[in-house]
PDB file of N, CA and C in Angstrom:
ATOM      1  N   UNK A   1     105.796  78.643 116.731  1.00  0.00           N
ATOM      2  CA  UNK A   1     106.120  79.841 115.997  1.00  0.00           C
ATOM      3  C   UNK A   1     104.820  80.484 115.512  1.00  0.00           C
ATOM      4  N   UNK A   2     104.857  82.041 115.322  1.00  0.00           N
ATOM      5  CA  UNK A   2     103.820  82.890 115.160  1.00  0.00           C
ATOM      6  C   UNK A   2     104.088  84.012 114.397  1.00  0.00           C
ATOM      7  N   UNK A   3     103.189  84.302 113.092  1.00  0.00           N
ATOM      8  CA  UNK A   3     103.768  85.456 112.489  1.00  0.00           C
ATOM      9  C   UNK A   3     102.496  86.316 112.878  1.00  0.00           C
ATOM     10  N   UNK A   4     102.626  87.448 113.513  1.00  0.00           N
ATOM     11  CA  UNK A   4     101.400  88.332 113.768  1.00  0.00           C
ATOM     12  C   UNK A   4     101.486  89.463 113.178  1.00  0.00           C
ATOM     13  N   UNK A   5     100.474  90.209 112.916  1.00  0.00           N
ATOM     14  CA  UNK A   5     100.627  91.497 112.220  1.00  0.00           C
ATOM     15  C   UNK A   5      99.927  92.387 112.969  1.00  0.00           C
ATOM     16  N   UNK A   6     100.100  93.652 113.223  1.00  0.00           N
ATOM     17  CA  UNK A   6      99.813  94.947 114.542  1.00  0.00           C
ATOM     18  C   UNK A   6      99.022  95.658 113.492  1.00  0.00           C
ATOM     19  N   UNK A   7      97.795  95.959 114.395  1.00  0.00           N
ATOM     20  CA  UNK A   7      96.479  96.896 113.407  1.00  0.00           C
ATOM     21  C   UNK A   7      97.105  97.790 112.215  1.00  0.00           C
ATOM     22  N   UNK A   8      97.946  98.479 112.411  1.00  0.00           N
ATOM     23  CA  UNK A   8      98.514  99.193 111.290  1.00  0.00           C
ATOM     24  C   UNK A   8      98.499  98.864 110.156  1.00  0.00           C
ATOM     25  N   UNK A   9      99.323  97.350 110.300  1.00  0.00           N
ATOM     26  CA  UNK A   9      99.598  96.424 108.987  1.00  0.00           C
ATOM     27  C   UNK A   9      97.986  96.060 108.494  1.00  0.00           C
ATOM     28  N   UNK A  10      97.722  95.571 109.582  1.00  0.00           N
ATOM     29  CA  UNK A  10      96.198  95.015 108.483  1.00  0.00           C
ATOM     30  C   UNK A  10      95.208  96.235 108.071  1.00  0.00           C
ATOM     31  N   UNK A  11      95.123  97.779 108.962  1.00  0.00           N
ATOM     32  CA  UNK A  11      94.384  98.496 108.273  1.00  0.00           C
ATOM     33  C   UNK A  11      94.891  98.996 106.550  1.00  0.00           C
ATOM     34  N   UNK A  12      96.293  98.651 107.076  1.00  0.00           N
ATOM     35  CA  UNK A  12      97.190  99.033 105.012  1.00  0.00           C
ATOM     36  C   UNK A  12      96.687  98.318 104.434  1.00  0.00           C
ATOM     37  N   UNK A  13      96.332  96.822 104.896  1.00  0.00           N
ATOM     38  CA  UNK A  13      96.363  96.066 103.878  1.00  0.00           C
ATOM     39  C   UNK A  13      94.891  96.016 103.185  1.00  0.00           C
ATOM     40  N   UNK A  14      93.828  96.211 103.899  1.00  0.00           N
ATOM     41  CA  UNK A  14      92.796  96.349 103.725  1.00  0.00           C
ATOM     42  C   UNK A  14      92.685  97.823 102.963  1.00  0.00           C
ATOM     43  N   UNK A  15      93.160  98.860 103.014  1.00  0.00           N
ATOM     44  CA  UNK A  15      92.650  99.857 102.581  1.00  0.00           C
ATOM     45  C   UNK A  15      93.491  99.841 100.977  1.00  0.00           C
ATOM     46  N   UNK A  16      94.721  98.843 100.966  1.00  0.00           N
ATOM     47  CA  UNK A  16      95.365  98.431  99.635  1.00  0.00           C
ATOM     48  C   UNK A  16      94.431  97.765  98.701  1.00  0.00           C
ATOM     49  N   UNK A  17      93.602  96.986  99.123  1.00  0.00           N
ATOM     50  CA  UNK A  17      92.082  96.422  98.287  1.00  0.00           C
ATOM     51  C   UNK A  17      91.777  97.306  97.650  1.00  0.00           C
ATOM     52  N   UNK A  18      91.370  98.553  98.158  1.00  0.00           N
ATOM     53  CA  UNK A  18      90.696  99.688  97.975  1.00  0.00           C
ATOM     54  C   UNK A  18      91.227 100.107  96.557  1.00  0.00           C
ATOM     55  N   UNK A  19      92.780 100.742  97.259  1.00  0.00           N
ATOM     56  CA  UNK A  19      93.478 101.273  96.099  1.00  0.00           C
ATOM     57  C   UNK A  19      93.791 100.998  95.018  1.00  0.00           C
ATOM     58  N   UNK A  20      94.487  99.917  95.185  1.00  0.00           N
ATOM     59  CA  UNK A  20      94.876  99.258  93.777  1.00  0.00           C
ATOM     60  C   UNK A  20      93.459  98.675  92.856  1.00  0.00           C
ATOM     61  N   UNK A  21      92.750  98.919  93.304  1.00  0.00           N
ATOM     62  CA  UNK A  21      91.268  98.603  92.364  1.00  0.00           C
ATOM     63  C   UNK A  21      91.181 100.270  91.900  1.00  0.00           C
ATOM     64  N   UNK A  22      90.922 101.051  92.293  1.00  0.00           N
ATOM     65  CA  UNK A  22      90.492 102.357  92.327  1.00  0.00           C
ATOM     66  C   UNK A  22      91.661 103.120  91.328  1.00  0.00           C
ATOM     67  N   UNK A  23      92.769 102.725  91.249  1.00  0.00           N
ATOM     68  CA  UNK A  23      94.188 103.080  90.686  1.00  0.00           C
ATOM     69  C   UNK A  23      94.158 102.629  89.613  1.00  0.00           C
ATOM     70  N   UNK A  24      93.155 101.718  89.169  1.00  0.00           N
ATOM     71  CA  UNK A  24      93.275 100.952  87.922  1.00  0.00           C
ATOM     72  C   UNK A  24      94.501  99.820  87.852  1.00  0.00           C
ATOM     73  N   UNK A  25      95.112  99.079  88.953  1.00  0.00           N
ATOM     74  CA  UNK A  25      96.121  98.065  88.730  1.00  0.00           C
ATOM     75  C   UNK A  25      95.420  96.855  88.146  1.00  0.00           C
ATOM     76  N   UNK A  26      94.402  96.864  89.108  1.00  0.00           N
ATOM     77  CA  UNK A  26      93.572  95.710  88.409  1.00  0.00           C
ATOM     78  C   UNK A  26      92.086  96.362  88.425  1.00  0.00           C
ATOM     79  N   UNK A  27      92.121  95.513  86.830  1.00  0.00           N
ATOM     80  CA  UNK A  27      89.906  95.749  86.585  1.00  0.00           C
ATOM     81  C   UNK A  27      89.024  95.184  87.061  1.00  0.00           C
ATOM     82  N   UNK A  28      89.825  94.454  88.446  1.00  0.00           N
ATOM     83  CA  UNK A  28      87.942  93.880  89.131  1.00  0.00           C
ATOM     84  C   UNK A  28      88.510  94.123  90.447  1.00  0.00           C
ATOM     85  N   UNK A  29      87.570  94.387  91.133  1.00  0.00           N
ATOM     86  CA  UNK A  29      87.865  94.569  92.673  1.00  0.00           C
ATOM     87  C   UNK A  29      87.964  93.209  93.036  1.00  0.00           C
ATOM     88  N   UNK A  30      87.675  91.917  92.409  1.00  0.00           N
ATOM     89  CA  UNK A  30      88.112  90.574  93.300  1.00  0.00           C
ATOM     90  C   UNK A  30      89.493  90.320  93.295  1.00  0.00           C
ATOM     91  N   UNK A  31      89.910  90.565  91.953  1.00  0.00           N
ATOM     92  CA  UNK A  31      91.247  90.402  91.648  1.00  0.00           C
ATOM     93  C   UNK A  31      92.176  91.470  92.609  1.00  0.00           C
ATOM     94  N   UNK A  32      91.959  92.799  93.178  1.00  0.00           N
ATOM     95  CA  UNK A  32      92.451  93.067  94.063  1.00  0.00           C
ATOM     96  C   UNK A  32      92.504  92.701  95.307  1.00  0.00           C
ATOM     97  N   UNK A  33      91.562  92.172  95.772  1.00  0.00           N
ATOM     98  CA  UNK A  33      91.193  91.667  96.912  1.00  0.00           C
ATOM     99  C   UNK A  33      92.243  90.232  97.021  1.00  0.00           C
ATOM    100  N   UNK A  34      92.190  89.166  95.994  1.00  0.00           N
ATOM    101  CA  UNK A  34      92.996  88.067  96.199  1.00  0.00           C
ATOM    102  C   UNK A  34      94.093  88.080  96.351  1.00  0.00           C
ATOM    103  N   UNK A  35      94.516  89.378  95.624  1.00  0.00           N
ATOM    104  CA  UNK A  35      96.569  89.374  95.378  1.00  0.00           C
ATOM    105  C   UNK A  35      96.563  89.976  97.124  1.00  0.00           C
ATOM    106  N   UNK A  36      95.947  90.995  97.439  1.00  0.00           N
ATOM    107  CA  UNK A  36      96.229  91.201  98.536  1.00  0.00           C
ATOM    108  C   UNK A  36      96.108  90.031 100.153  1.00  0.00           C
ATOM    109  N   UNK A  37      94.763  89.456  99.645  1.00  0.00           N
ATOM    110  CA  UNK A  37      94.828  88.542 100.549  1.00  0.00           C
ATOM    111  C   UNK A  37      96.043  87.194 100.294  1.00  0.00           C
ATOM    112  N   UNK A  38      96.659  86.999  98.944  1.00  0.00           N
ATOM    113  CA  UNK A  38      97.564  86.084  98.565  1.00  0.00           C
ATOM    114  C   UNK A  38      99.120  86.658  99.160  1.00  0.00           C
ATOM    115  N   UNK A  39      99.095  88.042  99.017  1.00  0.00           N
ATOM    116  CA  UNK A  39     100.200  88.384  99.767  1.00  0.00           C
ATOM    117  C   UNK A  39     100.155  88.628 101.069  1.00  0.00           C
ATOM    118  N   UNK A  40      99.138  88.543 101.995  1.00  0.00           N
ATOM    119  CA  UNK A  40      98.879  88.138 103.684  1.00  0.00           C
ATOM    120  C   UNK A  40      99.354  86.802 103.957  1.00  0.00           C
ATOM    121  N   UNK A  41      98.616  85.863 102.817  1.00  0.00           N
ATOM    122  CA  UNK A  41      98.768  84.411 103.300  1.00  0.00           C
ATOM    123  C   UNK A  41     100.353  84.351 103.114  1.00  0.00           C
ATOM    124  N   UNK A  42     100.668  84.674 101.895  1.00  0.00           N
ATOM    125  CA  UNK A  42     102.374  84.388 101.526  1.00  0.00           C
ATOM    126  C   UNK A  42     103.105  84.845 102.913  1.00  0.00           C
ATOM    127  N   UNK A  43     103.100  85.844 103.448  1.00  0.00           N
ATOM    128  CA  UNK A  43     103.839  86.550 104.672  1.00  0.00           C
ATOM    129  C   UNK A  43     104.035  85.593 105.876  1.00  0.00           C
ATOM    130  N   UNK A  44     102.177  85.185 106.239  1.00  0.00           N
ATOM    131  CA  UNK A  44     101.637  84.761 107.291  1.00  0.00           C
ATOM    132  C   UNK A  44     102.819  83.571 106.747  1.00  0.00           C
ATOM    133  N   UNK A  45     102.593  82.507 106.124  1.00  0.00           N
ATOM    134  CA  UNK A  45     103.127  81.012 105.653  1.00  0.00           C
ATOM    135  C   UNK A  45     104.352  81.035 105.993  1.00  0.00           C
ATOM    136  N   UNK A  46     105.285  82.140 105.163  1.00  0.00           N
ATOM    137  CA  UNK A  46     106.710  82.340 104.784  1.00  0.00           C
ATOM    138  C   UNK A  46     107.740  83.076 105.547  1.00  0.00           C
ATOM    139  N   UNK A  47     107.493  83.542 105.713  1.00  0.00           N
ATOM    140  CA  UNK A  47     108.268  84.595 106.533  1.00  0.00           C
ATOM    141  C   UNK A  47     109.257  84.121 107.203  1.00  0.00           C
ATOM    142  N   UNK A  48     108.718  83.038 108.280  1.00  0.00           N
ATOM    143  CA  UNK A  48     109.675  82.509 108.760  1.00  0.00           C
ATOM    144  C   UNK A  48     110.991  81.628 108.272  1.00  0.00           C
ATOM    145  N   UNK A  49     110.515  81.465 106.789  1.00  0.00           N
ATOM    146  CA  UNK A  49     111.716  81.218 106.457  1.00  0.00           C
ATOM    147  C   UNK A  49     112.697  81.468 105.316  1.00  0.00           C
ATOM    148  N   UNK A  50     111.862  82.655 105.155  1.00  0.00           N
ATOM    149  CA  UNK A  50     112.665  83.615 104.144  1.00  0.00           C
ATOM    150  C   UNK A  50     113.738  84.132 104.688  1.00  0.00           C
ATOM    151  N   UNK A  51     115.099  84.529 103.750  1.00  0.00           N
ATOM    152  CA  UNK A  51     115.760  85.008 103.839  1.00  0.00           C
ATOM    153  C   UNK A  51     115.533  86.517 105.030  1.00  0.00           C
ATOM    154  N   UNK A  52     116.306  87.265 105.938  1.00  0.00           N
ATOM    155  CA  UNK A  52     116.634  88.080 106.509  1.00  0.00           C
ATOM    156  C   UNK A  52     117.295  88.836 106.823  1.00  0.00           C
ATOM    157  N   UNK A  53     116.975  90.528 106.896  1.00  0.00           N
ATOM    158  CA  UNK A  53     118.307  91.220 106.405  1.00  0.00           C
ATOM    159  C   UNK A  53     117.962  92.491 107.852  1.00  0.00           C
ATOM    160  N   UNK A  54     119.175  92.978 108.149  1.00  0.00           N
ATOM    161  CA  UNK A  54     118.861  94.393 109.570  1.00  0.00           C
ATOM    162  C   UNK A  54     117.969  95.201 108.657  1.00  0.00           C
ATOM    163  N   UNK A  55     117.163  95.636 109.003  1.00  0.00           N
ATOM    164  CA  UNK A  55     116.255  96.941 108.399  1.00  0.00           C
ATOM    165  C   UNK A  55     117.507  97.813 109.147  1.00  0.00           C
ATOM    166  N   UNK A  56     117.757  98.757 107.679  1.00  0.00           N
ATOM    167  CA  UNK A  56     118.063 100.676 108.282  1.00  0.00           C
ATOM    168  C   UNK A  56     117.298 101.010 109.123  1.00  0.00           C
ATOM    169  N   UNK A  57     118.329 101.722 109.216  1.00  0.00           N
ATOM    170  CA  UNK A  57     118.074 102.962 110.812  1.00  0.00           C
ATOM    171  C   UNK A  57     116.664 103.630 109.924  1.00  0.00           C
ATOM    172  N   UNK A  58     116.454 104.070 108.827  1.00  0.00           N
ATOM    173  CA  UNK A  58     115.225 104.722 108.340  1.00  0.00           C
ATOM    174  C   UNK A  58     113.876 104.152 108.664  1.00  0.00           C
ATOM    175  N   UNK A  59     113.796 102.982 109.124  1.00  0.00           N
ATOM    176  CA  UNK A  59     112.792 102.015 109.433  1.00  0.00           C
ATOM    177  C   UNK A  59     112.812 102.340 110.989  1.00  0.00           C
ATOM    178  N   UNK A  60     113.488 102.607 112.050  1.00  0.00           N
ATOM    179  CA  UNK A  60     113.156 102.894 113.340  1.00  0.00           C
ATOM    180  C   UNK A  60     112.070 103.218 113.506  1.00  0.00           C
ATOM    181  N   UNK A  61     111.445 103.846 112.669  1.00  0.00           N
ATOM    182  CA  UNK A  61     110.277 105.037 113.286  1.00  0.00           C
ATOM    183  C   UNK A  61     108.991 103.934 113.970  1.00  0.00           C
ATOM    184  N   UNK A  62     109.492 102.068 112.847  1.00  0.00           N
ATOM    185  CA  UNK A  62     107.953 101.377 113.032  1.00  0.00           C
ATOM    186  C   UNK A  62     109.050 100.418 113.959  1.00  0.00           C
ATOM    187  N   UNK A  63     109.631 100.534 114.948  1.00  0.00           N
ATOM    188  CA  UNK A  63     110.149  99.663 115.893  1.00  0.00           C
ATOM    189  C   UNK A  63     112.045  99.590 115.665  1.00  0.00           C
ATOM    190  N   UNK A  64     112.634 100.267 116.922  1.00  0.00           N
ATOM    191  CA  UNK A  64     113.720  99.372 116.686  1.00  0.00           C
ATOM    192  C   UNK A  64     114.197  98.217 116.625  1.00  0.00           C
ATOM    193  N   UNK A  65     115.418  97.620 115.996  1.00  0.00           N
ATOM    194  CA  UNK A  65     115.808  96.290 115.922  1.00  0.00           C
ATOM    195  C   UNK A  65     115.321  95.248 115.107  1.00  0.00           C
ATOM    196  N   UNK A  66     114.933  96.025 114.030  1.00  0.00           N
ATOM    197  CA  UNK A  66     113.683  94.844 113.150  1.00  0.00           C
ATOM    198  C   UNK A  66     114.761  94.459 112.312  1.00  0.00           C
ATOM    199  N   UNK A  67     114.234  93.626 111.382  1.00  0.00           N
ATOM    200  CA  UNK A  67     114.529  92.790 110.102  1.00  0.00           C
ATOM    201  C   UNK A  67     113.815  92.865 109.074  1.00  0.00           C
ATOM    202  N   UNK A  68     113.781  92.839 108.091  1.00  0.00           N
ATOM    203  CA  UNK A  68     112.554  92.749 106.849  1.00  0.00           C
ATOM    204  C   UNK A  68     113.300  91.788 105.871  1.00  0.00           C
ATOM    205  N   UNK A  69     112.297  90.909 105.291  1.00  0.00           N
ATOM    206  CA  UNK A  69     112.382  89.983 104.354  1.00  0.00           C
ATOM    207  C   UNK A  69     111.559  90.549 103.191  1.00  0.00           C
ATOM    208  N   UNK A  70     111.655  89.960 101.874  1.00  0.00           N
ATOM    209  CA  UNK A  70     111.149  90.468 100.209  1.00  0.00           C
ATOM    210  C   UNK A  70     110.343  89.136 100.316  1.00  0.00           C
ATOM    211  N   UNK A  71     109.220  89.704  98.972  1.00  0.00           N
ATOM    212  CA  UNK A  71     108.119  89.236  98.655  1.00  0.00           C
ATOM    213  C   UNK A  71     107.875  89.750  96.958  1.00  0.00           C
ATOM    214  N   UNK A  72     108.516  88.829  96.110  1.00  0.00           N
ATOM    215  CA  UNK A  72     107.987  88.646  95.102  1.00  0.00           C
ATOM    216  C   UNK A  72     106.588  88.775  94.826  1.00  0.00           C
ATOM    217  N   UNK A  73     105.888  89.404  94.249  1.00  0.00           N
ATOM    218  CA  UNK A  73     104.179  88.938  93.984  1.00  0.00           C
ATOM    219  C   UNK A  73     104.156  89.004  92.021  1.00  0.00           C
ATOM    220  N   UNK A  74     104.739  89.748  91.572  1.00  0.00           N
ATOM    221  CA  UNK A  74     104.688  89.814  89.945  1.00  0.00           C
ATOM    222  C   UNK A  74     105.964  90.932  89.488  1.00  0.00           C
ATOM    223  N   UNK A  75     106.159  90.829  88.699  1.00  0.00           N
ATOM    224  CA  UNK A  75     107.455  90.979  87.786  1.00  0.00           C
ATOM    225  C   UNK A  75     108.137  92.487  88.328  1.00  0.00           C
ATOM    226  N   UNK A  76     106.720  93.397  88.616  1.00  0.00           N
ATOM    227  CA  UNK A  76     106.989  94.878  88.899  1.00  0.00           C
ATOM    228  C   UNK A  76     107.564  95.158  90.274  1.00  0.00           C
ATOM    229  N   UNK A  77     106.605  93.892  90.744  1.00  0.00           N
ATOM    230  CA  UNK A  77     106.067  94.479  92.665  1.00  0.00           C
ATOM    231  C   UNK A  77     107.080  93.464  93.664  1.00  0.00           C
ATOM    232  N   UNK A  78     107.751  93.664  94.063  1.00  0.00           N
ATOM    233  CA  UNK A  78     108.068  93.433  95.282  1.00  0.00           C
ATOM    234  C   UNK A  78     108.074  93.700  96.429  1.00  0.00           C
ATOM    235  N   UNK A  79     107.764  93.492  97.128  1.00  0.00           N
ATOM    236  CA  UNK A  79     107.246  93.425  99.128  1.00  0.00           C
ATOM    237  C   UNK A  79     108.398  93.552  99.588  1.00  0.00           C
ATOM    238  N   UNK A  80     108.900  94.669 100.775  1.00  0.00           N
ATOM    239  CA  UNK A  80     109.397  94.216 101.607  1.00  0.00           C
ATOM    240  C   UNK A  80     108.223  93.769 102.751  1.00  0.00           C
ATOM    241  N   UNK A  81     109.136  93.236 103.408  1.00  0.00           N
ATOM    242  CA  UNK A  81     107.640  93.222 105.229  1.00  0.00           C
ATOM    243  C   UNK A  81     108.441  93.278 106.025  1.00  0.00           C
ATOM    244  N   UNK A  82     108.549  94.216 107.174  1.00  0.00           N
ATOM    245  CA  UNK A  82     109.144  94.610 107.934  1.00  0.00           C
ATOM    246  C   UNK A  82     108.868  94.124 109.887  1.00  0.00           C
ATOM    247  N   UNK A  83     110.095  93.665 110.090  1.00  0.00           N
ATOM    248  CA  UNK A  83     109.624  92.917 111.814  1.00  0.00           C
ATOM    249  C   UNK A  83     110.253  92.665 112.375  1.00  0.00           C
ATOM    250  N   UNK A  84     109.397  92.172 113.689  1.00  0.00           N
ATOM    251  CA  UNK A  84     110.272  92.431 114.812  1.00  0.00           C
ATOM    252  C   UNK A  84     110.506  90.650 114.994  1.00  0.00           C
ATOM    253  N   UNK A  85     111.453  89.768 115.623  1.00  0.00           N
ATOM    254  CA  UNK A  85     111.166  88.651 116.381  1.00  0.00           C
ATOM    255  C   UNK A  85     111.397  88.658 118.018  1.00  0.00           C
ATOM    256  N   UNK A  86     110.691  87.822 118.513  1.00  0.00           N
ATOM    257  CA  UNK A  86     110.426  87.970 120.063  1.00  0.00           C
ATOM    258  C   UNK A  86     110.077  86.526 120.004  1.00  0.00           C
ATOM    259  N   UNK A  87     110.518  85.865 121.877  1.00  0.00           N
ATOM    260  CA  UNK A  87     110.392  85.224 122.354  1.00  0.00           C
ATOM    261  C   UNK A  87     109.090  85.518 123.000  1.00  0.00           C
ATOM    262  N   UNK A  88     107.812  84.619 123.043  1.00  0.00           N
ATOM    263  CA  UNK A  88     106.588  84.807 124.098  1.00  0.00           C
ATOM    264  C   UNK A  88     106.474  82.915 124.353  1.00  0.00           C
ATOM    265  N   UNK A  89     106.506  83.095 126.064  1.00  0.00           N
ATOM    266  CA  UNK A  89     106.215  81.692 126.493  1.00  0.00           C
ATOM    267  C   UNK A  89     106.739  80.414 125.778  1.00  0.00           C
ATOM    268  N   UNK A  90     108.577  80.916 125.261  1.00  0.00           N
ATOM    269  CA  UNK A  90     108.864  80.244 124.812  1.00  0.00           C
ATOM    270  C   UNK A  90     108.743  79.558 123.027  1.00  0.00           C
ATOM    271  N   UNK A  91     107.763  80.727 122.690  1.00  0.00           N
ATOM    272  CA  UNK A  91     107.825  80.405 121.174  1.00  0.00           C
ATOM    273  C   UNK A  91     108.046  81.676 120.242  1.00  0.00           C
ATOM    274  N   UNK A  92     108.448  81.359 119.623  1.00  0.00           N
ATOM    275  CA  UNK A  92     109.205  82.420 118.649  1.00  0.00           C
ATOM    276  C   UNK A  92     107.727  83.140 117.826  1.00  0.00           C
ATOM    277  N   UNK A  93     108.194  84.056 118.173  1.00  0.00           N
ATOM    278  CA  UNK A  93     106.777  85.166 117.705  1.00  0.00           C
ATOM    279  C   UNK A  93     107.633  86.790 116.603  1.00  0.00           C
ATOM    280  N   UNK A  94     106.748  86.473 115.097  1.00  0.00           N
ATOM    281  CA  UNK A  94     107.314  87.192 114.264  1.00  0.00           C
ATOM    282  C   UNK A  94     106.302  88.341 114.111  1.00  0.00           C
ATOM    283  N   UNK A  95     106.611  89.979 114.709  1.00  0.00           N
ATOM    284  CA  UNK A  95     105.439  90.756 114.232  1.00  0.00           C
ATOM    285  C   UNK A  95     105.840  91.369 113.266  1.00  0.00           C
ATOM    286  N   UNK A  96     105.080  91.426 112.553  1.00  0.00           N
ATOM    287  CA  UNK A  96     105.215  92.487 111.268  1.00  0.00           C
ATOM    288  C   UNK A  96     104.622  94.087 112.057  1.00  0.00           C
ATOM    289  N   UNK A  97     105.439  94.793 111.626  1.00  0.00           N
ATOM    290  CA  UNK A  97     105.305  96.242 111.924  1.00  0.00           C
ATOM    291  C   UNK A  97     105.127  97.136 110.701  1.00  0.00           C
ATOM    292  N   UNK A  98     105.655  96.737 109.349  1.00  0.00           N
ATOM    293  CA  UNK A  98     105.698  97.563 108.493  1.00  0.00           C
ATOM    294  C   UNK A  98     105.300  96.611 107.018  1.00  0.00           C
ATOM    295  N   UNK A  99     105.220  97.259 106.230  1.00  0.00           N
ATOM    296  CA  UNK A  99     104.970  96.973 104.807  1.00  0.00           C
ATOM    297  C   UNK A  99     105.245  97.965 103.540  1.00  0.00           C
ATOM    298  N   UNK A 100     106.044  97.626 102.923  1.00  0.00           N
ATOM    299  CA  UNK A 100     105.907  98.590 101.133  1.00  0.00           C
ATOM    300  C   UNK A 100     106.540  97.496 100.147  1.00  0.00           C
ATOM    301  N   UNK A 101     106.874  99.020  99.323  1.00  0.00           N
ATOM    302  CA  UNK A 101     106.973  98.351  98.178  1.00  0.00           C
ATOM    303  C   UNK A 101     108.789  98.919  97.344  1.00  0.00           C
ATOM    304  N   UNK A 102     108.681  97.837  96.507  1.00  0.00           N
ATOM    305  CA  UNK A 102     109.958  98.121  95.971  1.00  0.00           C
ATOM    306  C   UNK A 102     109.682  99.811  95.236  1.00  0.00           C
ATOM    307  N   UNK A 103     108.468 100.436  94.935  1.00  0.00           N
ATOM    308  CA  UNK A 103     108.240 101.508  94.484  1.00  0.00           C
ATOM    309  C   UNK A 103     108.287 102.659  95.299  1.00  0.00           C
ATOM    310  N   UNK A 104     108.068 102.191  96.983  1.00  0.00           N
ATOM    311  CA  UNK A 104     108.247 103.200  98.090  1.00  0.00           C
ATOM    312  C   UNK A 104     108.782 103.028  98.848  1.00  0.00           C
ATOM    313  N   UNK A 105     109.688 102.059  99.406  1.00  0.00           N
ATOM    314  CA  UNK A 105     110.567 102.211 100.453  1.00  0.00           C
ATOM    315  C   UNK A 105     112.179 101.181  99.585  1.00  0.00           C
ATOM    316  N   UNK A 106     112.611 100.930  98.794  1.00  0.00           N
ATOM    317  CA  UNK A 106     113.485 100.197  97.859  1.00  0.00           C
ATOM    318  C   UNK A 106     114.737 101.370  98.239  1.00  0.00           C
ATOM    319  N   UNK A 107     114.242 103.052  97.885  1.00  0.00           N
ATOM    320  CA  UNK A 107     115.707 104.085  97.930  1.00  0.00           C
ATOM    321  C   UNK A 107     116.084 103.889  99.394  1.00  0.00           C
ATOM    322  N   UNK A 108     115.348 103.047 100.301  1.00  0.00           N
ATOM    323  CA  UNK A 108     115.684 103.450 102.423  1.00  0.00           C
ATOM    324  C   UNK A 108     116.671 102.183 102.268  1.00  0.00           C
ATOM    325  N   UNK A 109     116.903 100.849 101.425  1.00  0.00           N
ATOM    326  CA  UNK A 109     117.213 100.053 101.825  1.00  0.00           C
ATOM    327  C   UNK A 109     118.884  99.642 101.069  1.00  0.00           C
TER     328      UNK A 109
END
């Protein structure tokens, strides 16, 4: 089994470092940097066996036929992560196609 993520996802996630330091969520740019890299690892780790639900038709645009699972990170923020599963050479391969937040994609679901 494989959870992969498609350039999209990791240029968000990287340019989310950015923001949420710059936004004032957090006052040190390390502390942005970890939650974000803590919520890569959480995805990468978990995913596979988190709970799973059909993503809406509003989600087509980043792949039909996906699923998205939630991601707790602190009291405010919740993750969806949005994906596809596929068979490759026999092993179950999870891509992530999408990413938000209970603050921007919560009214699609």
């Amino acid at each position: 089994m494989a959870v992969i993520a498609i350039p999209e996802v990791r240029q968000y996630l990287e340019s989310l470092k950015k923001v949420l330091f710059e936004k004032e969520y957090f006052g040190f740019e390390e502390s942005a940097i970890k939650y974000v890299n803590d919520l890569f690892d959480d995805i990468i780790t978990n995913l596979p066996v988190r709970p799973k639900k059909r993503a809406p038709k509003y989600f087509d645009k980043y792949g039909k036929g996906m699923y998205y699972a939630s991601f707790m990170k602190n009291k405010r923020t919740r993750w969806y992560v949005f994906f596809k599963i596929y068979r490759e050479k026999g092993k179950l391969v999870y891509q992530v196609r999408y990413i938000g937040n209970n603050h921007t994609v919560a009214q699609y679901l």
